[in-house]
N, C-alpha and C. Protein backbone atom coordinates (compact mmCIF):
# COMPACT_ATOMS: atom_id res chain seq x y z
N UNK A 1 0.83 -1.19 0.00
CA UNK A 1 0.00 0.00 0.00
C UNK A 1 0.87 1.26 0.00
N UNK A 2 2.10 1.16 0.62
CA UNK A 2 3.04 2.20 0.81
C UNK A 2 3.49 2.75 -0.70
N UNK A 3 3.66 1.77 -1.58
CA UNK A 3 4.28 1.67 -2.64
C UNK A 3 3.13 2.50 -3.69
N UNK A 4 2.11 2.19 -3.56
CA UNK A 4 0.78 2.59 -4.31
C UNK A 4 0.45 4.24 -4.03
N UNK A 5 0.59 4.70 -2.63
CA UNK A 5 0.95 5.96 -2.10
C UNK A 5 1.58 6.77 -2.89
N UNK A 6 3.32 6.33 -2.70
CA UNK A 6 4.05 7.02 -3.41
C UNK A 6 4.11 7.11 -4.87
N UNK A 7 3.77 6.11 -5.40
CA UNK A 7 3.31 6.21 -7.09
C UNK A 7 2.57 7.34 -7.54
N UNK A 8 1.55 7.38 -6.58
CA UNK A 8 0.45 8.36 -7.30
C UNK A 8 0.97 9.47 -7.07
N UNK A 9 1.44 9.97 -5.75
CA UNK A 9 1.68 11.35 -5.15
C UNK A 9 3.39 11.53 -5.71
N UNK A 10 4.15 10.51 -6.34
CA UNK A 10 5.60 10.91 -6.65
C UNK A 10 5.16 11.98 -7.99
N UNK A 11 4.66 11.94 -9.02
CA UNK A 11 4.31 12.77 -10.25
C UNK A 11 3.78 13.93 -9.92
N UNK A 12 2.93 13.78 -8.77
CA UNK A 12 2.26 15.61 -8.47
C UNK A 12 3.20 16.53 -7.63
N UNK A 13 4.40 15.75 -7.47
CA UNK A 13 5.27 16.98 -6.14
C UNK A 13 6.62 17.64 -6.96
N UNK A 14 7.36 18.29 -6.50
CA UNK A 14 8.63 19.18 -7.07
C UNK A 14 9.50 18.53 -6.42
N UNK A 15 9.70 17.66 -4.98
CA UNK A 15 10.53 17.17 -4.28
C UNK A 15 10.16 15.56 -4.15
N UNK A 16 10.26 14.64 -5.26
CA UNK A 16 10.25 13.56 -4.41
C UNK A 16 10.25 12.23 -3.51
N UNK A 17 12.08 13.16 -3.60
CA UNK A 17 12.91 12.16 -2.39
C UNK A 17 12.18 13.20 -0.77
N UNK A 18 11.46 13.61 -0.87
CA UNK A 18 10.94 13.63 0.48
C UNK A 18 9.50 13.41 0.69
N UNK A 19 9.14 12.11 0.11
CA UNK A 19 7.67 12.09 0.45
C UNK A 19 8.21 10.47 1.66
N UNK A 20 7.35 10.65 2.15
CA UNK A 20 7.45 9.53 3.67
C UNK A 20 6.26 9.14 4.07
N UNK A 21 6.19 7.72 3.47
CA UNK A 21 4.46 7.41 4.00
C UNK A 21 5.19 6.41 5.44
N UNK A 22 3.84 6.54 6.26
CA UNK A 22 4.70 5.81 7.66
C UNK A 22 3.15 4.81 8.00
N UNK A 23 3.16 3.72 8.56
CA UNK A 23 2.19 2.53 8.83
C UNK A 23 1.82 2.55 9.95
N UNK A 24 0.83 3.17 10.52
CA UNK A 24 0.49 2.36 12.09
C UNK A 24 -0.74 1.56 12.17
N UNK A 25 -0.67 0.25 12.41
CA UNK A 25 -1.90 -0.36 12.62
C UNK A 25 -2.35 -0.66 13.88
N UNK A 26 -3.69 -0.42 14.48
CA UNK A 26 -4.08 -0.77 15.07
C UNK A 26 -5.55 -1.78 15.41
N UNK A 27 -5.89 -2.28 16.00
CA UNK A 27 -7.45 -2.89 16.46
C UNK A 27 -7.58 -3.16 15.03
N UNK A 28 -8.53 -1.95 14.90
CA UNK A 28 -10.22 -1.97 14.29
C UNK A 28 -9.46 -0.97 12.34
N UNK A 29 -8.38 -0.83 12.65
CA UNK A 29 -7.96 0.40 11.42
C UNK A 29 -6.16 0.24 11.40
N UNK A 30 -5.74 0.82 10.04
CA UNK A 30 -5.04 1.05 9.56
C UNK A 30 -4.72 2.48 8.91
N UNK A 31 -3.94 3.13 10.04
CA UNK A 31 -3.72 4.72 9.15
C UNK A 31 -2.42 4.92 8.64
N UNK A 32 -2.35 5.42 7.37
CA UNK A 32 -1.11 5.71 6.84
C UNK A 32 -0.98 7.39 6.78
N UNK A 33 0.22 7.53 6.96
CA UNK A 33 0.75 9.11 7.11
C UNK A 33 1.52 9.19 6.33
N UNK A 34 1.08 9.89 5.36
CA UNK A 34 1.93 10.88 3.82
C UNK A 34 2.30 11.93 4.34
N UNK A 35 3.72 12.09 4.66
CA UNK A 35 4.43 13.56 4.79
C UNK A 35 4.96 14.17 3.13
N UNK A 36 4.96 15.02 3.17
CA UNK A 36 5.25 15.57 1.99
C UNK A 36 6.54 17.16 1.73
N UNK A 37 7.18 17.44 1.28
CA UNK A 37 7.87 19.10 1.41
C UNK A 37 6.75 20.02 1.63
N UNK A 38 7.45 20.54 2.13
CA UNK A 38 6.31 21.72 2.67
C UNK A 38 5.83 22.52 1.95
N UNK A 39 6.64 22.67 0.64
CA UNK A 39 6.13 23.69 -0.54
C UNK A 39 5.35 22.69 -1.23
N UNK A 40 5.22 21.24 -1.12
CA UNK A 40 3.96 20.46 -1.82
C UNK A 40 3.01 20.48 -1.47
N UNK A 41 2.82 20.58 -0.24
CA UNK A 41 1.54 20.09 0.72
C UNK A 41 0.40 20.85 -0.53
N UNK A 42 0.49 21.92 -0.65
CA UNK A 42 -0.77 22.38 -1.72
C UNK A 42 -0.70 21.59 -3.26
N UNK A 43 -0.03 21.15 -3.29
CA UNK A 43 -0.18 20.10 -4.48
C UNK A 43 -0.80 18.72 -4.22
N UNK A 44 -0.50 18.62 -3.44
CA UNK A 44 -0.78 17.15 -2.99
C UNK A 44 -2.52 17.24 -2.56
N UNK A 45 -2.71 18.24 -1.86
CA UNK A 45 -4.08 18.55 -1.32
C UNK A 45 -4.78 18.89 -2.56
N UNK A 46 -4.82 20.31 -3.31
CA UNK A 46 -5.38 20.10 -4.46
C UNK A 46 -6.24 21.78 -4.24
N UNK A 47 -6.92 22.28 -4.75
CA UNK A 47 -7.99 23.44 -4.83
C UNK A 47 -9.09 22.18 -4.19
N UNK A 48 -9.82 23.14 -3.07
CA UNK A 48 -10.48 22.49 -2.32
C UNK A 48 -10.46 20.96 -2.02
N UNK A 49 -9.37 20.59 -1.80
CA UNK A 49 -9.39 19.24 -1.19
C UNK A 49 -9.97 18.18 -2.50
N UNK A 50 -9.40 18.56 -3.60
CA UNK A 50 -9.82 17.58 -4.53
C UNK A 50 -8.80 16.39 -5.18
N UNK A 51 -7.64 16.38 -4.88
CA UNK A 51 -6.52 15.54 -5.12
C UNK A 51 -6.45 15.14 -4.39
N UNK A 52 -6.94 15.48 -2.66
CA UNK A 52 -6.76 14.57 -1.88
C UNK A 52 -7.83 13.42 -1.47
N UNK A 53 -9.09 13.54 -2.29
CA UNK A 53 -9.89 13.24 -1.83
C UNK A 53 -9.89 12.06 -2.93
N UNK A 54 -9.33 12.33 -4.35
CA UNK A 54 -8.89 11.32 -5.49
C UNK A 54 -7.67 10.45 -4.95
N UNK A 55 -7.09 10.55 -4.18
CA UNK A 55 -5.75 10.14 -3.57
C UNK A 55 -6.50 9.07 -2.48
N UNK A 56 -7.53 9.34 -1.48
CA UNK A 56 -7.81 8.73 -0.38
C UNK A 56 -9.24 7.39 -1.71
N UNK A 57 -9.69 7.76 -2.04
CA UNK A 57 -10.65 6.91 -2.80
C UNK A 57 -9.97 5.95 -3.01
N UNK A 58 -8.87 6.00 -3.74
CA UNK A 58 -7.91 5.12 -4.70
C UNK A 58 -7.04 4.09 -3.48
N UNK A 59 -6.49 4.88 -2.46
CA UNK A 59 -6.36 4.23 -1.21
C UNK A 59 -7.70 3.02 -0.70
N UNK A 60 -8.55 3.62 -0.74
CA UNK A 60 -9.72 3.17 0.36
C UNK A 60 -9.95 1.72 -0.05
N UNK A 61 -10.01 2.02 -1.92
CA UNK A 61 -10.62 1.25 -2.56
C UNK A 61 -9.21 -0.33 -3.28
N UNK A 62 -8.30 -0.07 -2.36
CA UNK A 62 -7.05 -1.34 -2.52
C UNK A 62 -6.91 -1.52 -1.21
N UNK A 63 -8.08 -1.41 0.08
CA UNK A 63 -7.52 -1.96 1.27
C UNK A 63 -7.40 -3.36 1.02
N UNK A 64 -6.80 -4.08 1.98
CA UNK A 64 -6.33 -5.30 2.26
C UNK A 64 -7.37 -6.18 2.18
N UNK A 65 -7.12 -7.28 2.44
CA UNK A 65 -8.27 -8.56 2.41
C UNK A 65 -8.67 -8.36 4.30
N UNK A 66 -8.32 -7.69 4.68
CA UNK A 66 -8.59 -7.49 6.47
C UNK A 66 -9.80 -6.85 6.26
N UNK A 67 -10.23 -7.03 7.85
CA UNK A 67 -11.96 -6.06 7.66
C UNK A 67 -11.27 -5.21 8.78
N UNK A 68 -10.43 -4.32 8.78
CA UNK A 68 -9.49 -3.11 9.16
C UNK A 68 -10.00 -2.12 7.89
N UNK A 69 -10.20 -1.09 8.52
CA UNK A 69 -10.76 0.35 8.24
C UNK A 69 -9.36 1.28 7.73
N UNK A 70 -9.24 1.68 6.82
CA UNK A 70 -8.25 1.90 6.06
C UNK A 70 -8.45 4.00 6.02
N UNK A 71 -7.46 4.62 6.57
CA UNK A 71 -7.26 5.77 6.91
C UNK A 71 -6.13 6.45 6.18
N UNK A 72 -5.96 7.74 5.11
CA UNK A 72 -5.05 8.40 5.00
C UNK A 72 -4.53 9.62 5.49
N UNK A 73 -3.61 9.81 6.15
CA UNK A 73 -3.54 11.56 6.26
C UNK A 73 -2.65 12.05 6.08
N UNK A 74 -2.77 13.01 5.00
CA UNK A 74 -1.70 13.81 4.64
C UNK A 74 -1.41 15.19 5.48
N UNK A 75 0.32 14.94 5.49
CA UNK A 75 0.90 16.53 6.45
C UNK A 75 2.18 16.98 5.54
């Protein structure tokens, strides 16, 4: 899933050898954390939250064979 992350979001940034997705699983969910350069973060997010919301779909929709609740957040 990490790998699928950085695919999509490596083509929309100016920097990136600094994108850092990080894994924490717990219970009931699975959240992944996309850090990004700080001059991307508005690329990555999009005019009103619309790249990110194409970014989290595409996530949501390759969760795992687990019945874990699948979370992205980008910083």
């Amino acid at each position: 899933m990490e790998a699928l992350i950085e695919s999509i979001v490596t083509p929309l940034v100016d920097f990136p050898d600094h994108i850092k997705v990080d894994k924490r699983e717990e219970d009931k969910k699975i959240v992944y954390h996309l850090t990004v350069n700080e001059a991307d973060v508005g690329k990555v997010i999009g005019k009103n939250g619309r790249i990110a919301k194409a970014i989290r779909t595409i996530v949501y929709s390759a969760k795992p064979e687990t019945n874990k609740r699948v979370y992205l957040d980008i910083m």
